[in-house]
Protein backbone atom coordinates (compact mmCIF):
# COMPACT_ATOMS: atom_id res chain seq x y z
CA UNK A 1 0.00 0.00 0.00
CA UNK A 2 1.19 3.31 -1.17
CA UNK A 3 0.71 6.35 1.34
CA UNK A 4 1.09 10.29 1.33
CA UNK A 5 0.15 12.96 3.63
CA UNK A 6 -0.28 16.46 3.53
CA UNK A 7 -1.94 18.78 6.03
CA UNK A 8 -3.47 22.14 6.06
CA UNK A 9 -3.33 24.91 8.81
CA UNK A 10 -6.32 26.29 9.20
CA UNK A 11 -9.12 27.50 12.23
CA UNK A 12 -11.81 25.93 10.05
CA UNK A 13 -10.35 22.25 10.25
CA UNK A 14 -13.33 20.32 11.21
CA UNK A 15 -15.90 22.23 8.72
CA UNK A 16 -13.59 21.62 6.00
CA UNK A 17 -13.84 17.81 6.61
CA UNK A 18 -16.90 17.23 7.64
CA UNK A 19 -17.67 19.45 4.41
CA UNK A 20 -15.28 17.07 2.14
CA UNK A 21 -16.88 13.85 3.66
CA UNK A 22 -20.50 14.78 2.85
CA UNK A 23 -19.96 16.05 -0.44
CA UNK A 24 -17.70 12.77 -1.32
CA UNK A 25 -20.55 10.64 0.59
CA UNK A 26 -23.25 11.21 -2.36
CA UNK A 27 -21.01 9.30 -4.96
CA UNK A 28 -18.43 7.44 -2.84
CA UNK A 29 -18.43 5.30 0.91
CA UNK A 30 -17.65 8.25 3.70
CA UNK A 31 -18.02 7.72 7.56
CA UNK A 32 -16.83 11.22 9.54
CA UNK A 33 -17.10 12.87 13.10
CA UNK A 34 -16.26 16.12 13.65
CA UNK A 35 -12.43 15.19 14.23
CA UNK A 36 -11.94 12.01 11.73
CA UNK A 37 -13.69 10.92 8.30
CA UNK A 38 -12.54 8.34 5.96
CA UNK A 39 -13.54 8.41 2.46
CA UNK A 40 -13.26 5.15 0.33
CA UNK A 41 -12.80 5.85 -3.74
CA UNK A 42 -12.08 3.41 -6.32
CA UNK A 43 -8.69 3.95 -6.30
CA UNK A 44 -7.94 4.37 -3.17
CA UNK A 45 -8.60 5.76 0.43
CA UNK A 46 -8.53 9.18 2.41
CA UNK A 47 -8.42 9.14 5.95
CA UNK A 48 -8.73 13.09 7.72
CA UNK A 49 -8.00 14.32 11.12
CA UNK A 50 -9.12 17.33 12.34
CA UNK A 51 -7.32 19.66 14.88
CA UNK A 52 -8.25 23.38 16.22
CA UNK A 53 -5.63 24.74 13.90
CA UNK A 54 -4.88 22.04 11.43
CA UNK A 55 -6.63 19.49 9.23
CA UNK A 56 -4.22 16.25 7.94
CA UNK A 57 -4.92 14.37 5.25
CA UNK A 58 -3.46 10.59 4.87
CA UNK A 59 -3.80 9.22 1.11
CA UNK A 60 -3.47 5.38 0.12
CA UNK A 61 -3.90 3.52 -3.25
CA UNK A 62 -2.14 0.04 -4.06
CA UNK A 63 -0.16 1.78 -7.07
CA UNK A 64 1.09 5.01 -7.87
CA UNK A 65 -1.35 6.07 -10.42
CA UNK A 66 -4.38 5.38 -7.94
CA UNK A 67 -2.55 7.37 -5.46
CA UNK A 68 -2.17 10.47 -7.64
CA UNK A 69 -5.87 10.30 -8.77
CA UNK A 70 -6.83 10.56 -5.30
CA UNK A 71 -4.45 13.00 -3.92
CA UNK A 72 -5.56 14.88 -7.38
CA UNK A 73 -9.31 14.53 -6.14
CA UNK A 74 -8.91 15.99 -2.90
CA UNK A 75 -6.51 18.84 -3.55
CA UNK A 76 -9.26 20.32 -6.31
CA UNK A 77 -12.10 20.20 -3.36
CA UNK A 78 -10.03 21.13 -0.90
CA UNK A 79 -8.92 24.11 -2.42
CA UNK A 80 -12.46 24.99 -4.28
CA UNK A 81 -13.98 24.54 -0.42
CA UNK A 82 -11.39 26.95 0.97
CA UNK A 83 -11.30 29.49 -1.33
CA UNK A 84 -11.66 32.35 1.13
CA UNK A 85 -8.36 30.87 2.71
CA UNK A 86 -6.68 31.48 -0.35
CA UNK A 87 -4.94 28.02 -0.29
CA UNK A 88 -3.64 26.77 -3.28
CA UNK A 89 -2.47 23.69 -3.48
CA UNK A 90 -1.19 21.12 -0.97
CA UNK A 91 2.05 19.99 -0.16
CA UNK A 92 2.09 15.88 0.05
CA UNK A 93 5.11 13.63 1.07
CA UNK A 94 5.20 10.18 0.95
């Protein structure tokens, strides 16, 4: 199993994932709480943790192309659903 994390500092942690989880939840399996969702795609799996000041991402895929497709996925609705944050883009390491 491949795996990369990123996180992203921010006051609005929890919203952002609980936001992420529902709107992934109408195509894909999500589960969340206000402090830890888990999104299943069909290439791979996102697991988020929420802090007061920071909200981590943990990507896995069983090869590298399902990996990028999901890290892809999330990074374009993270940074859509944060505009006002002015984020833009995430910085991953496996």
């Amino acid at each position: 199993m491949l795996t990369s994390r990123s996180s992203f500092e921010t006051p609005n942690a929890s919203r952002y994932l609980q936001q992420l989880c529902k709107h992934f939840g109408h195509k894909v399996d999500a589960e969340y709480t206000e402090t830890e969702g888990k999104v299943s795609f069909p290439v791979g799996q996102l697991d988020l943790a929420a802090s007061d000041d920071r909200l981590d991402f943990v990507a896995q895929s069983d090869d590298a192309q399902g990996l990028e497709k999901t890290k892809a996925v999330v990074e374009d609705h993270i940074i859509r659903f944060a505009f006002r944050e002015k984020l833009t883009g995430l910085s991953w390491s496996d």
